[in-house]
Each structure stands twice: as C-alpha cells, then as structure tokens.
C-alpha atoms as a PDB file:
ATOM      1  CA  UNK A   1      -2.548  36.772  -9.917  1.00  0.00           C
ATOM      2  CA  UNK A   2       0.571  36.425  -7.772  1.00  0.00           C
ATOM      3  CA  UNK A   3       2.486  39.695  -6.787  1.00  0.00           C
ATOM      4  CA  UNK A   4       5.981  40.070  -7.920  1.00  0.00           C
ATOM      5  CA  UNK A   5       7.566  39.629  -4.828  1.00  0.00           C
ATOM      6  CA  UNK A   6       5.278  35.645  -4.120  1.00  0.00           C
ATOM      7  CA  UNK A   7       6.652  35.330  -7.705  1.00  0.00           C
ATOM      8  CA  UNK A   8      10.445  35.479  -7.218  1.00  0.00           C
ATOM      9  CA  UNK A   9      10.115  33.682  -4.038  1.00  0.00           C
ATOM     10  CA  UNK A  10       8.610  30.838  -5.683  1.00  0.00           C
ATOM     11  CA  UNK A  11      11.579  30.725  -8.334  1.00  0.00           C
ATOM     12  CA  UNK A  12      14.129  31.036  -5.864  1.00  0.00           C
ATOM     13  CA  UNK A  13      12.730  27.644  -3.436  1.00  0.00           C
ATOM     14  CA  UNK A  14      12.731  25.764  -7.415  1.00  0.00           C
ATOM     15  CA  UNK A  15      16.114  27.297  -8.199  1.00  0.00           C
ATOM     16  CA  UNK A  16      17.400  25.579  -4.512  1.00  0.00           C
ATOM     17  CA  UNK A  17      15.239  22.571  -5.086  1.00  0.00           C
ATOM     18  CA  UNK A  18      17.429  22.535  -8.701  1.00  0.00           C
ATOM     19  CA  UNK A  19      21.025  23.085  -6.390  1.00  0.00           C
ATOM     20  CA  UNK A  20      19.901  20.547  -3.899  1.00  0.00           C
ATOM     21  CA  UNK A  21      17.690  17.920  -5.354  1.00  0.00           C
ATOM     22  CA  UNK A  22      14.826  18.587  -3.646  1.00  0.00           C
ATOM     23  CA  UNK A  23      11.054  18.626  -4.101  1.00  0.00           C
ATOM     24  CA  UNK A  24       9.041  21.226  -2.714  1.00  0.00           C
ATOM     25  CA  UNK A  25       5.085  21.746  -1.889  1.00  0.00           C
ATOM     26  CA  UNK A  26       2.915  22.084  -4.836  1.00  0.00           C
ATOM     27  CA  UNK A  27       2.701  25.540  -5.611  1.00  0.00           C
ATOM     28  CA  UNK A  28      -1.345  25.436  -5.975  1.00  0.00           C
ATOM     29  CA  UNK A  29      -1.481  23.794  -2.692  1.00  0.00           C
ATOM     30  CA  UNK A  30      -0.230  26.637  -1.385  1.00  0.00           C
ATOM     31  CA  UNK A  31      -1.420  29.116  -3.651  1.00  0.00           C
ATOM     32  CA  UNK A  32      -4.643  27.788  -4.979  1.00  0.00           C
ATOM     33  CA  UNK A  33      -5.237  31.080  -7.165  1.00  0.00           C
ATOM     34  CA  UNK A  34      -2.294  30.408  -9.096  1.00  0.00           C
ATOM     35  CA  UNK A  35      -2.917  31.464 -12.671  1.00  0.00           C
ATOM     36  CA  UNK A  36      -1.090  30.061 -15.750  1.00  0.00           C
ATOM     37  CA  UNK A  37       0.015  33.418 -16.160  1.00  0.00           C
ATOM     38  CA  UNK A  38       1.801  33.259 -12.923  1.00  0.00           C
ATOM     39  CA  UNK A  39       3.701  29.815 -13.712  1.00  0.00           C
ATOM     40  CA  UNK A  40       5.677  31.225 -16.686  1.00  0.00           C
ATOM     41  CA  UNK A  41       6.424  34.378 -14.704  1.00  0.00           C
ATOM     42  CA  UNK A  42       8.105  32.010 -11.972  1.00  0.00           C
ATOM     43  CA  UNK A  43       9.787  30.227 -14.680  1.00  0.00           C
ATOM     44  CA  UNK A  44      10.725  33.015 -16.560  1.00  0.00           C
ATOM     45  CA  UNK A  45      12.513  34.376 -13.142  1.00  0.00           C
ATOM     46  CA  UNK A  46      13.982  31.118 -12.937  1.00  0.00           C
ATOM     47  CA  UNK A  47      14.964  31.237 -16.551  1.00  0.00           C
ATOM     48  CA  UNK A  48      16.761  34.714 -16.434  1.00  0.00           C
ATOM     49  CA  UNK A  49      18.250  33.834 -13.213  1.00  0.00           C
ATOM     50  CA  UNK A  50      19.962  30.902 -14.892  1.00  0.00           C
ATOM     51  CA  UNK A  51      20.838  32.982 -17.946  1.00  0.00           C
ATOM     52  CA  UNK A  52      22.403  35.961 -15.503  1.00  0.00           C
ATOM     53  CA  UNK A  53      24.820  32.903 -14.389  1.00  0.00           C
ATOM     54  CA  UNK A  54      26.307  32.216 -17.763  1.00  0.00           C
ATOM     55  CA  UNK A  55      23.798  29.265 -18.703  1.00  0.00           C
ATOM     56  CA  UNK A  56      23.309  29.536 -22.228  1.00  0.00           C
ATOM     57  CA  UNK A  57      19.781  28.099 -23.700  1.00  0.00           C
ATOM     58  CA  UNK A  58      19.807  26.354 -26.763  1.00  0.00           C
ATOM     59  CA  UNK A  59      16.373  25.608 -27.089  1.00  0.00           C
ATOM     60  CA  UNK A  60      13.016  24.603 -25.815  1.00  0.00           C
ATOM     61  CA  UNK A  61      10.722  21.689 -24.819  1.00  0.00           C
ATOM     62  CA  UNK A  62       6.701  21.335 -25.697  1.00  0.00           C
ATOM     63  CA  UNK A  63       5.509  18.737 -23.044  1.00  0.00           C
ATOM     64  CA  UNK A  64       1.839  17.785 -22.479  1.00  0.00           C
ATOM     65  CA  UNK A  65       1.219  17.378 -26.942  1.00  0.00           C
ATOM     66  CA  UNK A  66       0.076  13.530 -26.388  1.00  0.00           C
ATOM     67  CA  UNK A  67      -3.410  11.929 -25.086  1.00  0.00           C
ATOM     68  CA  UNK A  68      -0.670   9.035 -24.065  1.00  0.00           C
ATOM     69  CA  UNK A  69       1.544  11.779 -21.456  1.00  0.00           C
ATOM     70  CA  UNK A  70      -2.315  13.973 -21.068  1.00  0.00           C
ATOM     71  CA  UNK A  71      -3.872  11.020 -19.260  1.00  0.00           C
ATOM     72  CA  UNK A  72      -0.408   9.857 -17.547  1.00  0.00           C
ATOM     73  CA  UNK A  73      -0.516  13.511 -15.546  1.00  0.00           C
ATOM     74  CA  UNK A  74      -4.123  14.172 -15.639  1.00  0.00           C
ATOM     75  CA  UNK A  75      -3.494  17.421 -17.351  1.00  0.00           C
ATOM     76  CA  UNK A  76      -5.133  18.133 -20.631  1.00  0.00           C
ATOM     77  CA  UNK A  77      -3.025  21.829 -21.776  1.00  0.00           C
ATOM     78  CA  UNK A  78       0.444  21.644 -23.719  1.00  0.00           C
ATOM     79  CA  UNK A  79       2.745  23.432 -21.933  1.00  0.00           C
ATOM     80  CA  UNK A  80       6.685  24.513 -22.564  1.00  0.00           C
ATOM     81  CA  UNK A  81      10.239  24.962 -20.913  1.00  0.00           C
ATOM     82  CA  UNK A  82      13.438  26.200 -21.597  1.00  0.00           C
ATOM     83  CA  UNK A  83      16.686  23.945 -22.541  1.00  0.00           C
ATOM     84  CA  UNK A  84      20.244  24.931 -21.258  1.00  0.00           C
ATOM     85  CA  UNK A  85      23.039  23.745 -23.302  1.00  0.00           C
ATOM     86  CA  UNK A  86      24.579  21.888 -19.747  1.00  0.00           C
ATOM     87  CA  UNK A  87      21.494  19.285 -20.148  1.00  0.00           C
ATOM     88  CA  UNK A  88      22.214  17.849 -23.699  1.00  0.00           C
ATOM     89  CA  UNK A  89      23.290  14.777 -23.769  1.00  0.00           C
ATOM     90  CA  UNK A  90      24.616  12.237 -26.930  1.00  0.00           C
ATOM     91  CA  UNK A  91      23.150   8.985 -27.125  1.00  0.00           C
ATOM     92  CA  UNK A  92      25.978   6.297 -25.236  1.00  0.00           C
ATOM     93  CA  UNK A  93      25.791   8.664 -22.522  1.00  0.00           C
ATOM     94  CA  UNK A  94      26.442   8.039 -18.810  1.00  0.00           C
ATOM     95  CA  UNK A  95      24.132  10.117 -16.626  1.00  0.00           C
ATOM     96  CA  UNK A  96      24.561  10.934 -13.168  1.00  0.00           C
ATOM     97  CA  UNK A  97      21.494   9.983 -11.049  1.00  0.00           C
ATOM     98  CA  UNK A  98      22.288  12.598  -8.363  1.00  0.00           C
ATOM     99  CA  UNK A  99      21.402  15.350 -11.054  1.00  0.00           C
ATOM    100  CA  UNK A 100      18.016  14.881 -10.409  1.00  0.00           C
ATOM    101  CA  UNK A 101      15.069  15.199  -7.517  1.00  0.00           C
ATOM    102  CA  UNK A 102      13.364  11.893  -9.615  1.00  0.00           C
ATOM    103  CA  UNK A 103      14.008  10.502 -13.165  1.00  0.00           C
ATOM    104  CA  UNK A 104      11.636   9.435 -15.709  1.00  0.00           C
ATOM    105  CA  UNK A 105      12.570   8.946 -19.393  1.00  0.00           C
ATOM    106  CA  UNK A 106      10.362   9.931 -22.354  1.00  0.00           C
ATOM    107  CA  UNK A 107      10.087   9.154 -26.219  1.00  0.00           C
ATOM    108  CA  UNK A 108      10.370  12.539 -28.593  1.00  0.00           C
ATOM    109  CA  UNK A 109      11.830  13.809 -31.681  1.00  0.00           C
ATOM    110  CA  UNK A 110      13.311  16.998 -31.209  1.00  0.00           C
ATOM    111  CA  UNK A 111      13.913  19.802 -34.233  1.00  0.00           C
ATOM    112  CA  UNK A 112      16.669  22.005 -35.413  1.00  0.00           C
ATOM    113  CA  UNK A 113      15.079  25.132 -36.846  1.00  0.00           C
ATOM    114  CA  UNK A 114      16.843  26.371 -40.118  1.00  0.00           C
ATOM    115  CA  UNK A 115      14.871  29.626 -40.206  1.00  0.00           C
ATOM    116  CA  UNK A 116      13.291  32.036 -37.684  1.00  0.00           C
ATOM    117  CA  UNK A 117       9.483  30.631 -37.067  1.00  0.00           C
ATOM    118  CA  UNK A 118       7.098  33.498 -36.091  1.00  0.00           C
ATOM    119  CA  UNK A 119       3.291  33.783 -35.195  1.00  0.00           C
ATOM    120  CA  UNK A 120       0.906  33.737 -34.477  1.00  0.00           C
ATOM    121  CA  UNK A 121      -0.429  31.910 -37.208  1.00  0.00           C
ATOM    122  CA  UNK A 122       1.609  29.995 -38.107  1.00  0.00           C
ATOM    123  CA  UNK A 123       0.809  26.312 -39.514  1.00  0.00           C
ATOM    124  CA  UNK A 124       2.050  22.968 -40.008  1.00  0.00           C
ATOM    125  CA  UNK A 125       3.280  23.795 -43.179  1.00  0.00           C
ATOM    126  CA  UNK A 126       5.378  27.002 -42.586  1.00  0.00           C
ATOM    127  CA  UNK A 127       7.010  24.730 -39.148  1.00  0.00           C
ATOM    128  CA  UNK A 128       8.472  21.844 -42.159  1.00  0.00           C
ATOM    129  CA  UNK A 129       9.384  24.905 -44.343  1.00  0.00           C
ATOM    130  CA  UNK A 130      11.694  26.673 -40.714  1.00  0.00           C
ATOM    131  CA  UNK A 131      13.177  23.119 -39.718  1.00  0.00           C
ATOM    132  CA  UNK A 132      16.456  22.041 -40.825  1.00  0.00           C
ATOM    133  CA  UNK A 133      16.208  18.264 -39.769  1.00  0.00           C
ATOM    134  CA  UNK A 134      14.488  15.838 -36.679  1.00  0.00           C
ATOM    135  CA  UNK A 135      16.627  13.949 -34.628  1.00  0.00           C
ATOM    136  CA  UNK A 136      15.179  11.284 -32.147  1.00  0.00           C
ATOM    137  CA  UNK A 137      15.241  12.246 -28.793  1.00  0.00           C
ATOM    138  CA  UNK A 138      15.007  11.180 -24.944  1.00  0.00           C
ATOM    139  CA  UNK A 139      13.466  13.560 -22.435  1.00  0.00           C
ATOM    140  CA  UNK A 140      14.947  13.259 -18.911  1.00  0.00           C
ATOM    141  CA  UNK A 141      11.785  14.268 -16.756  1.00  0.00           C
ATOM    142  CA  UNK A 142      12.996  15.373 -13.424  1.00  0.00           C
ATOM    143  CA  UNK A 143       9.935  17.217 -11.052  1.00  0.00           C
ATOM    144  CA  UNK A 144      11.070  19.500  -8.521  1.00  0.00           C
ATOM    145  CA  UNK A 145       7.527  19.968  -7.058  1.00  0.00           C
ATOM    146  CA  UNK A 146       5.466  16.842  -5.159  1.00  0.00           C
ATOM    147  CA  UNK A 147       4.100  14.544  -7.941  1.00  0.00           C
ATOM    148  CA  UNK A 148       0.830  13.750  -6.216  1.00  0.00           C
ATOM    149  CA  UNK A 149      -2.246  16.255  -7.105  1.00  0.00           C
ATOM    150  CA  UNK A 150      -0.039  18.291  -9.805  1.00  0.00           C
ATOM    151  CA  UNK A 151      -1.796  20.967 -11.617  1.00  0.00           C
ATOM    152  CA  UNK A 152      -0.242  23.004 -14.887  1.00  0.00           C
ATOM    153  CA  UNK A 153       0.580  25.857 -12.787  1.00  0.00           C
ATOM    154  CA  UNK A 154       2.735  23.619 -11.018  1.00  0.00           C
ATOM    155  CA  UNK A 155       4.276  21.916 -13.846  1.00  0.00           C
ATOM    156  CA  UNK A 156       5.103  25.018 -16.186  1.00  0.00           C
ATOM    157  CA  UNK A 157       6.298  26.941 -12.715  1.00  0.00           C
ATOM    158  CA  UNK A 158       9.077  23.996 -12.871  1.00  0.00           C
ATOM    159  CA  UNK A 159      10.223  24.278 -16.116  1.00  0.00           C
ATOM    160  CA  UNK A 160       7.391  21.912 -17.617  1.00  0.00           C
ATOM    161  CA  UNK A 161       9.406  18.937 -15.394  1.00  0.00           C
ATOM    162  CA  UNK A 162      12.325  19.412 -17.824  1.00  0.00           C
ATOM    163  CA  UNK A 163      15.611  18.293 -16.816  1.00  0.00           C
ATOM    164  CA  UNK A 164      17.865  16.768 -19.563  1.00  0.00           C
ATOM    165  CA  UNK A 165      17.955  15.310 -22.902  1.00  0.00           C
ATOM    166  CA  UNK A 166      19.667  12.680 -24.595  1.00  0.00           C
ATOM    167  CA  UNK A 167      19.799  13.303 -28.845  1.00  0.00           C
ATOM    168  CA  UNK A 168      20.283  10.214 -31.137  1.00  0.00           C
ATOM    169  CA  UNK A 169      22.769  10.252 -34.289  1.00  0.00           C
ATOM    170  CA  UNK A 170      20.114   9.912 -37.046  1.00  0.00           C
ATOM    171  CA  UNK A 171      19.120  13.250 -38.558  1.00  0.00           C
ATOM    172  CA  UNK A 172      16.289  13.646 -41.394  1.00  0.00           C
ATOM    173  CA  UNK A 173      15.000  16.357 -43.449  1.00  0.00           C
ATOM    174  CA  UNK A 174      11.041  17.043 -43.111  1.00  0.00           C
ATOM    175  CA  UNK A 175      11.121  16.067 -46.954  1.00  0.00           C
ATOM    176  CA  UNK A 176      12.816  12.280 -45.869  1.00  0.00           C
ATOM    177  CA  UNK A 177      10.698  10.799 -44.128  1.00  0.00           C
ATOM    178  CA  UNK A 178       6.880  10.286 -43.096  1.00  0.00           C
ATOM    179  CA  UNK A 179       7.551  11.735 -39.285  1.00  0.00           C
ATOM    180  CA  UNK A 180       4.196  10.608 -38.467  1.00  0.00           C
ATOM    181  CA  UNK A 181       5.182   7.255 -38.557  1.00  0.00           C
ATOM    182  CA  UNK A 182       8.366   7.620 -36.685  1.00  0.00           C
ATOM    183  CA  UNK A 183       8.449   4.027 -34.145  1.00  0.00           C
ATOM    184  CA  UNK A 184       9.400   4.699 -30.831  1.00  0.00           C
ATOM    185  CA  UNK A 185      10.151   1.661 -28.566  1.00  0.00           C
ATOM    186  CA  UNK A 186      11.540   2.287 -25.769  1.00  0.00           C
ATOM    187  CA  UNK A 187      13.629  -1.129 -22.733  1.00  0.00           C
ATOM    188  CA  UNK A 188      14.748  -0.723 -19.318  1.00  0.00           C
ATOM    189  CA  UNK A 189      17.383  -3.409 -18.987  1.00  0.00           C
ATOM    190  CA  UNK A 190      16.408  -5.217 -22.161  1.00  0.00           C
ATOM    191  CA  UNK A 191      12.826  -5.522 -21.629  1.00  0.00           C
ATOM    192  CA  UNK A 192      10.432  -3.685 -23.654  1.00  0.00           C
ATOM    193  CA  UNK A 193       7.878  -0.940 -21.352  1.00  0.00           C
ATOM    194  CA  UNK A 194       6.515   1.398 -24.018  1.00  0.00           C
ATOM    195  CA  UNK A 195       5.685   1.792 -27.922  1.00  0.00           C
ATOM    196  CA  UNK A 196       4.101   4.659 -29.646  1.00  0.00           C
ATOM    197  CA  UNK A 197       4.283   6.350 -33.008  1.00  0.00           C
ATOM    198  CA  UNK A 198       5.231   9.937 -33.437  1.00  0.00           C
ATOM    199  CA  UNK A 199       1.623  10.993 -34.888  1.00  0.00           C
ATOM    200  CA  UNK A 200       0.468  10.813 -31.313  1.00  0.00           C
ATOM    201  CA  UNK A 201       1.834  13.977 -31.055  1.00  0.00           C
ATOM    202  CA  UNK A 202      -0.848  16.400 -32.515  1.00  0.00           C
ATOM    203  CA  UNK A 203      -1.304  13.437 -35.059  1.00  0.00           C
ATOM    204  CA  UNK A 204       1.761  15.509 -36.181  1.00  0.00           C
ATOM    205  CA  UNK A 205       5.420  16.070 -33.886  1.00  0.00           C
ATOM    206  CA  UNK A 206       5.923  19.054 -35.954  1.00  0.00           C
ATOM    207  CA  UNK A 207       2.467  20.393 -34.834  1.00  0.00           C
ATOM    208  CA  UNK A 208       3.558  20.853 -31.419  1.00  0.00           C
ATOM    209  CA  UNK A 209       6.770  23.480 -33.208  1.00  0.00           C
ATOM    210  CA  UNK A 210       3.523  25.572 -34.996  1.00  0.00           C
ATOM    211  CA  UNK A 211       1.604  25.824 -31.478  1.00  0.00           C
ATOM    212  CA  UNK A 212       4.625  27.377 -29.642  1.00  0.00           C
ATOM    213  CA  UNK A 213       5.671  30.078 -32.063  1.00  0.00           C
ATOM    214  CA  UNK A 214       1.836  30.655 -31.964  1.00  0.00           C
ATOM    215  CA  UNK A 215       2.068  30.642 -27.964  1.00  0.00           C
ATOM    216  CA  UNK A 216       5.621  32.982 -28.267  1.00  0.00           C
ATOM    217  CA  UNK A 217       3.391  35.801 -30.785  1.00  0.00           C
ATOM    218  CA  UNK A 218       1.447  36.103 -27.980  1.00  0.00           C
ATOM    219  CA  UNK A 219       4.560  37.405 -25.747  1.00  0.00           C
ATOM    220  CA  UNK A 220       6.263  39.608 -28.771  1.00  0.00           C
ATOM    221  CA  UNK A 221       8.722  36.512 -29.218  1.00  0.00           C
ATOM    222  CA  UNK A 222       9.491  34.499 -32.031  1.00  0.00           C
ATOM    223  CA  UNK A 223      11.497  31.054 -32.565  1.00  0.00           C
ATOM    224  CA  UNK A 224      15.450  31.465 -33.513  1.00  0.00           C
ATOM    225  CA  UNK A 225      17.311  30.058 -36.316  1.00  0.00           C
ATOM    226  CA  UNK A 226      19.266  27.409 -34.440  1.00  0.00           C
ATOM    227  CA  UNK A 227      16.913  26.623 -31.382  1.00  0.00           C
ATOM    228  CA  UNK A 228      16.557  22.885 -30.888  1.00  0.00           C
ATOM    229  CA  UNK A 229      12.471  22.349 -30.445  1.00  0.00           C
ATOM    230  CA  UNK A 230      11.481  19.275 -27.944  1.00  0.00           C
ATOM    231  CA  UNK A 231       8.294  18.646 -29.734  1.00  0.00           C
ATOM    232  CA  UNK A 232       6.534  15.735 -26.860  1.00  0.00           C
ATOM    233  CA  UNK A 233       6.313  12.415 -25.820  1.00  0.00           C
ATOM    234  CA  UNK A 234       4.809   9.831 -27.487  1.00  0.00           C
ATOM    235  CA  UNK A 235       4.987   7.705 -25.016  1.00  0.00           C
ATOM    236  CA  UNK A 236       4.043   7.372 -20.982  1.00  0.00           C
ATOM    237  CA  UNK A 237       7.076   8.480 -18.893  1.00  0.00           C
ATOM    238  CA  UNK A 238       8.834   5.554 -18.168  1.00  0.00           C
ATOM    239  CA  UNK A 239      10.467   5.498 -13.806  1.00  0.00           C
ATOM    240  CA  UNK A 240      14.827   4.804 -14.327  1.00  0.00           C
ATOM    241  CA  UNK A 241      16.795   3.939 -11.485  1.00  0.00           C
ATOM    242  CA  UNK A 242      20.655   4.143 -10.684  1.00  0.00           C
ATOM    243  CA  UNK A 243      22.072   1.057 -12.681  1.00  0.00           C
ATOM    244  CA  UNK A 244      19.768   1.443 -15.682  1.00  0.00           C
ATOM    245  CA  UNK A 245      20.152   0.510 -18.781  1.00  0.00           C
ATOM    246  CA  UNK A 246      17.738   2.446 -21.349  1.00  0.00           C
ATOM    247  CA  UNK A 247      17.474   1.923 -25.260  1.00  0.00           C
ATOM    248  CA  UNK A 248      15.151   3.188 -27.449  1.00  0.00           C
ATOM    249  CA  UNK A 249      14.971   1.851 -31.200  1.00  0.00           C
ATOM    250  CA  UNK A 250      13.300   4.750 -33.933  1.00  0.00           C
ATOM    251  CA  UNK A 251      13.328   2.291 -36.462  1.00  0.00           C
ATOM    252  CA  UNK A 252      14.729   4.114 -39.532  1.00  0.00           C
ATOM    253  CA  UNK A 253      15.625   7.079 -37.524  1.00  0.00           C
ATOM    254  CA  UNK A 254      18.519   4.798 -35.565  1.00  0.00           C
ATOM    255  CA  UNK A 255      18.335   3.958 -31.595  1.00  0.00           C
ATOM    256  CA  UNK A 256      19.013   5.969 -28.739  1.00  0.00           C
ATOM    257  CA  UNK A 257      20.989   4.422 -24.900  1.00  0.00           C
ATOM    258  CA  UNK A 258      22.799   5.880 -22.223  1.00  0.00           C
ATOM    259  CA  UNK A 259      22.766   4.222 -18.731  1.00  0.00           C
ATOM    260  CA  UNK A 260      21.651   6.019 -15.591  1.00  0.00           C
ATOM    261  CA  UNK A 261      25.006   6.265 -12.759  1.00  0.00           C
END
C-alpha cells in the first residue's frame, strides 16, 4: 500500500489537475502497486480537502454497474465518487466546456433517498423501501488522469471520472413505474448515438444503491436521508464538444438537454 505522505501527494496533483484542467500520468503507471485501498484514500483526501473549502456534497455516483460502460473501459469492478452540490445541473442547462480536462456524457437515473440505507446487507428490496423517487439523469464524465491503459485504481483515485450532472424534471416513486424498463436514448445534434434500458444496470438501477451501502458498512458509514444516489450508465459514454447539442428522451420519465459552451 501507498504511505500517507505518496497518498496526499497524489490528491493534491488531481486537486490542481481539477483547478487547471489538466490530465496527469496514470497513477499505476507510476505506482504499479497501487491497491484499491489506496485509490479511495487519495480520493477521500481529495474529498475532505474539498469539503474543508466550503464544498458541500449532496450525494454520490456508482459508475462501472453496466457490461455496456464494463467493456467501454475495460474494467470489470463497480466503483463510486462523491457529488458536490456546485456540479448539479437542471436539464436546459448551458455548460461551460472549460470546466472540464475532457467531456463525455452518460445515460443514468439517479435516486433521492427518503430514509437512511445501512449495511451491509442490505437488498434490493430494503434500497425501494429508503428511496423517495428516481429522476433521469446525465453524467458529465470528465477524467483527470490519461485515458489510455486506465486501471480502477486510477479511476476511483479521480473521483470515479465524475465531474457533473445534469437531473431531468420527471420524478417517480419506486411503486410508479417498472424502472427496469426505463428507455434511455440519448442525440448529439439531433442524431441518435446510444440506446439502452435501465435493467442493464445490475438488471436492476436500484441494485447499484444496495451494493454501495453494502460497500459504506464496510467503512462504519451508512447512506443519508437526502443523498442523491448516481446509480450507472446504461449506456457507452458518449465524446461532446463545445457547440453541442445533447438530448436524451426517458420515454415516460420525460427528456433531458443542455448544450455544451
């Protein structure tokens, strides 16, 4: 495992590459013993770091929870991030390409928790019994570390590649709606690049909820009341550009656009 001191260092050249738009060296390039243990202590640096500086999180983001985004990054192992309340955007949004070291757009539903959601064995069922409603979602992807030859280390290290999201208006109960068979179908300037269904997430999206308050037990944390849960792609990352126009249509669960400035 990395010492303390390789650990801060690491979260303070992601926390610059953040400031400055930058992408650094893989850290497993560099550091080829690199344990998963290590990447959520340099994110969790990062993370308090960002906290210390009046950042306030409002939730978190499971990434990695679909064979479609598993065989996009060659990485097989769900992994999780933080959300800070300064990345959420509403659907109509304009977003600022100069926010971000790259930008690739993903297709989620994210969840409002009604009730605490504690592990670490907790199931599908007791997840739809702590959420309040699903709302469709966009993930903004934005990598701080070289794409090419990624590992998990370096992925979770950079906040699992979060960097924004944009929520729809549509909200449903568990109890409304099937969310397995959420659509998700997702332009770039009109024309259509990806489909999916939400059951490609854990054949479930609210699976992905269960598996992190499982993966928080095992840290003496638990899920808050409130917490917005990013719950995965069900589609490939899709590349945006400045002048981007991006819609995504959820079928009964309304569309989702914002343009990329």
């Amino acid at each position: 495992m990395l010492d303390d001191a390789t650990i801060a260092a690491i979260a303070g050249e992601l926390a610059e590459a953040d400031r400055t738009h930058a992408v650094i060296p893989r850290i497993t390039a560099r550091h080829p013993d690199a344990t998963i243990e290590d990447s959520y202590a340099i994110q969790g640096v990062w993370r308090d770091q960002n906290i210390a500086a009046g950042r306030r999180l409002v939730g978190r983001k499971i990434g990695l929870t679909s064979k479609a985004m598993q065989e996009a990054t060659g990485i097989s192992e769900p992994d999780y991030g933080v959300m800070f309340d300064d990345t959420v955007y509403r659907s109509g949004a304009e977003i600022p390409v100069s926010n971000f070291s790259n930008v690739r757009v993903e297709v989620e539903l994210a969840f409002v928790l009604k009730h605490p959601l504690e592990g670490p064995e907790c199931t599908l069922d007791d997840a739809l019994a702590a959420i309040d409603y699903a709302v469709p979602a966009l993930e903004v992807l934005n990598s701080h570390i070289e794409l090419e030859g990624r590992t998990i280390v370096d992925t979770i290290s950079d906040n699992a590649a979060y960097g924004a999201m944009v929520l729809g208006d549509v909200h449903k109960r568990p109890d409304e709606i099937d969310l397995r068979w959420v659509p998700g179908l997702l332009y770039r300037n009109g024309e259509i690049t990806e489909t999916g269904v939400a059951a490609g997430v854990l054949d479930h999206p609210a699976r992905g909820v269960a598996w992190l308050a499982n993966k928080f037990a095992h840290h003496g944390a638990r899920l808050e009341a409130g917490e917005i849960i990013l719950a995965g792609s069900f589609t490939r990352p899709m590349w945006v550009s400045r002048g981007d126009d991006v819609l995504c249509d959820y079928g009964p669960m309304g569309r989702i656009t914002c343009r990329f400035v």
